[in-house]
Protein backbone atom coordinates (compact mmCIF):
# COMPACT_ATOMS: atom_id res chain seq x y z
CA UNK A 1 0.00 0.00 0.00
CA UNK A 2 2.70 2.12 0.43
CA UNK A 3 3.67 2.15 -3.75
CA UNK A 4 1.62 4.57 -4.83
CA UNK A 5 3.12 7.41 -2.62
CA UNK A 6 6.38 6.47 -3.93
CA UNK A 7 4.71 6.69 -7.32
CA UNK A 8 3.89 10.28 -6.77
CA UNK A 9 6.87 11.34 -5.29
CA UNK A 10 9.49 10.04 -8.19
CA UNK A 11 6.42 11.88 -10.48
CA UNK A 12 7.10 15.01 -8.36
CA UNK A 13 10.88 14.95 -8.54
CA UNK A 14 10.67 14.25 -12.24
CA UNK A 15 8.70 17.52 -12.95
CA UNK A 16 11.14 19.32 -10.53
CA UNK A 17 14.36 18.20 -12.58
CA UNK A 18 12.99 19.46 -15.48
CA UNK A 19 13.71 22.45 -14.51
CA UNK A 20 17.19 22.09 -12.82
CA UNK A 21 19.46 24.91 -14.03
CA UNK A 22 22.26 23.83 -15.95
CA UNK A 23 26.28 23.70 -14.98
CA UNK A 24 29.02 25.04 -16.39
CA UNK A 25 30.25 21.72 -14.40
CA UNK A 26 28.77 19.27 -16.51
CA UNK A 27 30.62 18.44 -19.81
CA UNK A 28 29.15 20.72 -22.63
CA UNK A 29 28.45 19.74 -26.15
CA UNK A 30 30.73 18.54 -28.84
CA UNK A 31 32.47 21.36 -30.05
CA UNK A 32 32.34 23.77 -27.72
CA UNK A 33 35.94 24.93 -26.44
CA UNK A 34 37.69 24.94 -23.47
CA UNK A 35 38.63 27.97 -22.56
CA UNK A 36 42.37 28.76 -20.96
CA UNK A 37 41.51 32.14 -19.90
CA UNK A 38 38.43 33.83 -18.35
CA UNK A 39 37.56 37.45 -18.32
CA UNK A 40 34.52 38.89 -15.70
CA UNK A 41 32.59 41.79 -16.39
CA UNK A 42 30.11 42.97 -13.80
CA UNK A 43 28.48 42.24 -10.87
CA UNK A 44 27.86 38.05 -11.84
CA UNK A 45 24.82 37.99 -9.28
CA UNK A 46 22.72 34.99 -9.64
CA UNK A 47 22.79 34.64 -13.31
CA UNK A 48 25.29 35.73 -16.05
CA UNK A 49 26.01 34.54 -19.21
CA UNK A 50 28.64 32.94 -20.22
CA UNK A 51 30.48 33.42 -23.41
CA UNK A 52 33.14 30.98 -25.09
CA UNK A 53 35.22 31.39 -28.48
CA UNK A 54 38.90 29.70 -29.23
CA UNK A 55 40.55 29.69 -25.79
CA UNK A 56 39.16 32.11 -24.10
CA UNK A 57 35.86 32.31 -21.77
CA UNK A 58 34.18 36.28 -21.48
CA UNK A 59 31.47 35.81 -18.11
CA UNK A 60 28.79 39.04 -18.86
CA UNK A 61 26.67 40.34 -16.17
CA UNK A 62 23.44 41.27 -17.10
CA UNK A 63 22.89 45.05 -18.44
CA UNK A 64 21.77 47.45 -15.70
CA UNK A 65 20.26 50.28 -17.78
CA UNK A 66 18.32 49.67 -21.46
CA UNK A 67 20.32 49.10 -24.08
CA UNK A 68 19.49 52.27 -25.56
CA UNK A 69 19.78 54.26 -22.51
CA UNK A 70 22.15 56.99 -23.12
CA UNK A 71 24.40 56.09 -20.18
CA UNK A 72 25.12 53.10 -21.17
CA UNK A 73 28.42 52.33 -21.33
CA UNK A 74 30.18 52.11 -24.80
CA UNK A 75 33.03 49.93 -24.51
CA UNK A 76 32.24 46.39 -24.10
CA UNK A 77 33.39 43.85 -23.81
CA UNK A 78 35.48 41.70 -26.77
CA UNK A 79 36.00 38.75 -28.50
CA UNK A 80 37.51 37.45 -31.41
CA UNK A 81 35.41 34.69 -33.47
CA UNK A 82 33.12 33.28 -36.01
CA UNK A 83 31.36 31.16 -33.90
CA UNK A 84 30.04 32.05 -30.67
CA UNK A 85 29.63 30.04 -27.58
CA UNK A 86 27.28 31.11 -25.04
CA UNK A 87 25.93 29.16 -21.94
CA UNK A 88 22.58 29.97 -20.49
CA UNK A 89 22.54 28.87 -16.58
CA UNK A 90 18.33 28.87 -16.28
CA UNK A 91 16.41 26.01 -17.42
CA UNK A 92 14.42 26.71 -20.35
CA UNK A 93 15.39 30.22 -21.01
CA UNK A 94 15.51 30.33 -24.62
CA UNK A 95 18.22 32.89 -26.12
CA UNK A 96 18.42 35.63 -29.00
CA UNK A 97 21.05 37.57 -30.51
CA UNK A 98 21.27 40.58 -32.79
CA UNK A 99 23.89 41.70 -34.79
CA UNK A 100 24.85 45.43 -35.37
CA UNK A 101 27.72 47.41 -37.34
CA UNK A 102 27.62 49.41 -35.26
CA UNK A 103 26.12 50.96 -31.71
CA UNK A 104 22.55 48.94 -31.22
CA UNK A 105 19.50 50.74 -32.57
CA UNK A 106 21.32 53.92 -33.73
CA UNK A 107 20.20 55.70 -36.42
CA UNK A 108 21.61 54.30 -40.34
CA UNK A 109 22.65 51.35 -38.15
CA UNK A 110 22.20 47.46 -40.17
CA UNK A 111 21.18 45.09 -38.42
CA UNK A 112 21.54 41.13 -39.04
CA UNK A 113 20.42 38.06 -37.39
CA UNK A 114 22.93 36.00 -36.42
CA UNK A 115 22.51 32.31 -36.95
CA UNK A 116 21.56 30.81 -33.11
CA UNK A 117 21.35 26.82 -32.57
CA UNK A 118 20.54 24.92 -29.32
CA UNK A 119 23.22 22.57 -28.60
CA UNK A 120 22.12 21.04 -25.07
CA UNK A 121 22.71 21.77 -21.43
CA UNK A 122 22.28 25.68 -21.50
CA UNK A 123 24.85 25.66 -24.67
CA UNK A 124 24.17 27.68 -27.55
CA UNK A 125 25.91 28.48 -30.74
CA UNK A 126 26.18 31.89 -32.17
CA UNK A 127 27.34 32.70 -35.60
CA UNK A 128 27.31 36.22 -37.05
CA UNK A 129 26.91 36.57 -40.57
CA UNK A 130 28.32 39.14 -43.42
CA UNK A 131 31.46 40.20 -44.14
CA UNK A 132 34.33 39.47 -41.65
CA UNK A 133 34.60 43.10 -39.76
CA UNK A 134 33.55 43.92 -36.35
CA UNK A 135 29.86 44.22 -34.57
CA UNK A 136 28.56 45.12 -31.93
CA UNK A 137 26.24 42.00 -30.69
CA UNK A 138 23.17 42.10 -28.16
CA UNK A 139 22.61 38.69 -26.47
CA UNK A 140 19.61 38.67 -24.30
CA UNK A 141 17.84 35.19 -22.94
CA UNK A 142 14.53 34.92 -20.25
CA UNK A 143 11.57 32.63 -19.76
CA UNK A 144 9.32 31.81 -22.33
CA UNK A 145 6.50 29.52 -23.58
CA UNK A 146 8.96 26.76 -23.24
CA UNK A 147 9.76 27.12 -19.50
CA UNK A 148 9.55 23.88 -17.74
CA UNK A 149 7.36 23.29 -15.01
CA UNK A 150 9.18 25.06 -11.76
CA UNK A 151 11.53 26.95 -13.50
CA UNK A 152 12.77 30.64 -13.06
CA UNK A 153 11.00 33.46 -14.67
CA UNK A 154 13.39 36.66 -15.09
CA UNK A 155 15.75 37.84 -18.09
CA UNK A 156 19.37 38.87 -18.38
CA UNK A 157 20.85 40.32 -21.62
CA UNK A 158 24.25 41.62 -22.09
CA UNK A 159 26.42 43.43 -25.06
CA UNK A 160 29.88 42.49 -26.50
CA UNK A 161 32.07 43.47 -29.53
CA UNK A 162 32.86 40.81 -31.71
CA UNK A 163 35.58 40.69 -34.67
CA UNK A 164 34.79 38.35 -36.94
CA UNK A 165 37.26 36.58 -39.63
CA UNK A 166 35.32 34.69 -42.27
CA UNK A 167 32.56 36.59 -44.78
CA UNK A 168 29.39 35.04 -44.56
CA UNK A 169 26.45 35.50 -46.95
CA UNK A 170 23.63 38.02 -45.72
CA UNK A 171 19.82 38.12 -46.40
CA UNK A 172 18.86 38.90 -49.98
CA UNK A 173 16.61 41.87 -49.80
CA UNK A 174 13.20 41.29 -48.93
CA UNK A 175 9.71 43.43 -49.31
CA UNK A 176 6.74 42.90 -47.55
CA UNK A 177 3.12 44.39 -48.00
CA UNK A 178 0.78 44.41 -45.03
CA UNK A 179 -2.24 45.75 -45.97
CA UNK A 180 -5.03 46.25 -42.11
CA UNK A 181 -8.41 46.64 -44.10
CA UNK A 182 -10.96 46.42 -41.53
CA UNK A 183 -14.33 48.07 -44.03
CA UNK A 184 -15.99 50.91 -42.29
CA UNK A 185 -12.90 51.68 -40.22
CA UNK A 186 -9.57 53.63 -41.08
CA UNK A 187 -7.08 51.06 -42.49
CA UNK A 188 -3.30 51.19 -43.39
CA UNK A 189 -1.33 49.89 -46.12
CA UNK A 190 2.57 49.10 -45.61
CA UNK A 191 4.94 48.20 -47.11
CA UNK A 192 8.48 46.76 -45.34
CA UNK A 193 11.85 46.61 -47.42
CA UNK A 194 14.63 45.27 -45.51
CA UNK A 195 18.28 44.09 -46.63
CA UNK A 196 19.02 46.29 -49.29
CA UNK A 197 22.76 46.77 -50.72
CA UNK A 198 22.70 50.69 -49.64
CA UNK A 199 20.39 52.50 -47.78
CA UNK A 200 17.72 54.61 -50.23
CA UNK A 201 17.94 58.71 -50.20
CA UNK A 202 14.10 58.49 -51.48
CA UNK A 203 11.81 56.10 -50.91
CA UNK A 204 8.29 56.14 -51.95
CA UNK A 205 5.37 53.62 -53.72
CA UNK A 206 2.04 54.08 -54.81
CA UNK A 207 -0.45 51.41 -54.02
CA UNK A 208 -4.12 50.15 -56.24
CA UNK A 209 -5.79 47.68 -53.65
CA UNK A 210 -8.97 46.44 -55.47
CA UNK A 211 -11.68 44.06 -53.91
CA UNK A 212 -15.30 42.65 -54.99
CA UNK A 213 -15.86 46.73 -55.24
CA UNK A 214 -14.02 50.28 -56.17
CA UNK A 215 -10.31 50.12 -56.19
CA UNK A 216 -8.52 52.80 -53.97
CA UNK A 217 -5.14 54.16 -54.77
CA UNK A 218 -2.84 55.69 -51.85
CA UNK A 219 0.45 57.03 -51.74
CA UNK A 220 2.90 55.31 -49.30
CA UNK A 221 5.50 57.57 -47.74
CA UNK A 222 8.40 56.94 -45.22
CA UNK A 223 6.67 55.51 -41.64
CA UNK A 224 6.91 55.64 -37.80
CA UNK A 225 11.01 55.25 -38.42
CA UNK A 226 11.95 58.75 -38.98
CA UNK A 227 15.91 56.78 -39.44
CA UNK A 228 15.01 53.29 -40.56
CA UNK A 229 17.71 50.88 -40.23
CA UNK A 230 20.30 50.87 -42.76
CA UNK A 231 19.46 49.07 -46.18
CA UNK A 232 15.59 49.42 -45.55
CA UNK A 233 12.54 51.66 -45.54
CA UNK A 234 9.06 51.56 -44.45
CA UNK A 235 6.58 53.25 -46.13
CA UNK A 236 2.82 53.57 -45.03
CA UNK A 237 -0.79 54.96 -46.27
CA UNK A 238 -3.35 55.54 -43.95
CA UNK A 239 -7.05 54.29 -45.81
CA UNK A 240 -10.03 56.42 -44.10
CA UNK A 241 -13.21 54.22 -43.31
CA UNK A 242 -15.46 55.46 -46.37
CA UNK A 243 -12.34 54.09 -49.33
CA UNK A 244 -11.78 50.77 -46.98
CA UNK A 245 -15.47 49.76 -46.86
CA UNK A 246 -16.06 51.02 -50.85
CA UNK A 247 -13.60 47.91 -51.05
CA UNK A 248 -16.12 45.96 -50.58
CA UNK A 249 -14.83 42.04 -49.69
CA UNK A 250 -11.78 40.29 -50.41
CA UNK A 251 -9.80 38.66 -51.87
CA UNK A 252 -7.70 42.09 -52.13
CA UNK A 253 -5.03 42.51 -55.44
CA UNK A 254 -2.71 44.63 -55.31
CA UNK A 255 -0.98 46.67 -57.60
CA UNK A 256 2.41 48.17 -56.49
CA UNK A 257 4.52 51.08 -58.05
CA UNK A 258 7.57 51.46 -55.63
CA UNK A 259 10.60 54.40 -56.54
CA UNK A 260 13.65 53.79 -54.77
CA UNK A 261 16.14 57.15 -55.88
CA UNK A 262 14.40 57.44 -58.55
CA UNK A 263 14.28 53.93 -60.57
CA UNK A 264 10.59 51.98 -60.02
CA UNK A 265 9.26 48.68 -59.48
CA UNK A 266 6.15 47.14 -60.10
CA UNK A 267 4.86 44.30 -58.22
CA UNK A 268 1.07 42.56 -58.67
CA UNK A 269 -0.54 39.89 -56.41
CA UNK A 270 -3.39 38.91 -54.44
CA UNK A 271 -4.32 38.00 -50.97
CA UNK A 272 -6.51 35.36 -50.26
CA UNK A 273 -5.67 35.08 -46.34
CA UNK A 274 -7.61 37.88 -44.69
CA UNK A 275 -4.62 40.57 -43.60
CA UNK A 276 -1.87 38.55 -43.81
CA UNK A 277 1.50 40.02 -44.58
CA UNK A 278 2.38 39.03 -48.05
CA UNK A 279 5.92 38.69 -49.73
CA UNK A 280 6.33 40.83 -52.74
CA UNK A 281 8.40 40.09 -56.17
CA UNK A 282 9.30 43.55 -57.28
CA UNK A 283 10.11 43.38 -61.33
CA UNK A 284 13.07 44.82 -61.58
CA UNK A 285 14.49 42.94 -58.58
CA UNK A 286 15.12 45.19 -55.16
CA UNK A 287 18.95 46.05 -54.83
């Protein structure tokens, strides 16, 4: 009679290791180095993250201030590497990287996704991408959908310089038309270019959305971002309630006209699936 206690209890203790925070103890993945060296930065508190390239190991406090606070500091810590490292202590804390030229969310800046893969036991791989130079790269992991039963909710994120060595291929350029019709209610159309070679001086697109009713025609001009990332613009139209219900029902078409410094594009479609974002084939291709 006494079994089914026991039963419960290894069923308890089974839902608790899930969520047993990783050690830097335990042997890590194939492929990750051992380091000879190790540099601290920061207060390590509780949680830090750890970051590992060649023979050396960099352990990153988390950020105090936002990373765009203006008193953040600018000179942080570096490494030397094309691929990344990084151990995440918490169980289940997922982690994300961006990649800058730059300062992080400056104006003109470009921003990449680096390539991140799991590899087991809080270990993560980091690769930037484009040509070998030097970036400025935001690492920032917390709890998330995936958080196993009695883990730790919180977040730590932390900035470093890399220098890179090998050139790596970067997104083709990529457009992206949004169009919020809601009929009877002021709509928007927009349109998202991201990954261009250069960044464009002038950027602008005229827009024919045409449903089971009238067509309506706006003009798209630069968005929200006053200084869009570099190599990309976003362009809006706002669609007042009378034009959006004249639409009448979808499916929408669309008929693009975009002028990027001065040399236009034409792209056609339709959307069947309500407002979904839509990927759009400019002819001549984007830059």
């Amino acid at each position: 009679m006494r079994a089914a206690p026991v039963v419960v209890l290894a069923a308890v203790l089974a839902l608790a290791g899930c969520a047993v925070p990783h050690s830097l103890a335990d042997t890590p993945p194939s492929g990750v180095p051992t380091p000879l060296e190790t540099r601290s930065f920061g207060d390590m508190g509780e949680h830090f993250l750890v970051v590992r390239s060649g023979n050396e190991e960099l352990r990153l406090a988390s950020l105090e201030r936002p990373i765009d606070d203006p008193g953040l500091p600018t000179d942080h810590p570096d490494v030397r590497g094309d691929d990344l490292f990084v151990f995440v202590r918490p169980a289940g804390w997922p982690l994300w990287a961006e990649q800058f030229t730059g300062a992080p969310y400056e104006c003109g800046e470009r921003t990449y996704e680096p390539e991140v893969a799991e590899l087991g036991g809080g270990w993560w791989r980091v690769s930037p991408i484009g040509p070998a130079a030097t970036y400025t790269l935001h690492l920032s992991a917390g709890s998330g959908p995936g958080l196993p039963p009695g883990g730790e909710t919180g977040s730590m994120e932390a900035l470093l310089t890399v220098e890179t060595t090998k050139n790596r291929p970067t997104p083709a350029p990529f457009a992206s038309l949004d169009l919020m019709v809601v009929p009877g209610e002021e709509s928007t159309v927009t349109l998202d270019i991201s990954h261009l070679a250069a960044s464009p001086s002038e950027a602008t697109a005229t827009a024919t959305v045409t449903g089971d009713g009238a067509p309506v025609t706006v003009q798209l001009q630069s968005g929200e971002f006053a200084c869009p990332p570099g190599g990309s613009a976003f362009l809006v139209a706002r669609m007042d309630a009378a034009a959006a219900a004249a639409l009448g029902d979808g499916p929408l078409q669309y008929d693009i006209t975009l002028d990027l410094d001065g040399t236009s594009r034409h792209a056609t479609g339709t959307i069947d699936d309500g407002n979904t974002p839509v990927e759009l084939r400019f002819t001549p291709a984007l830059p």
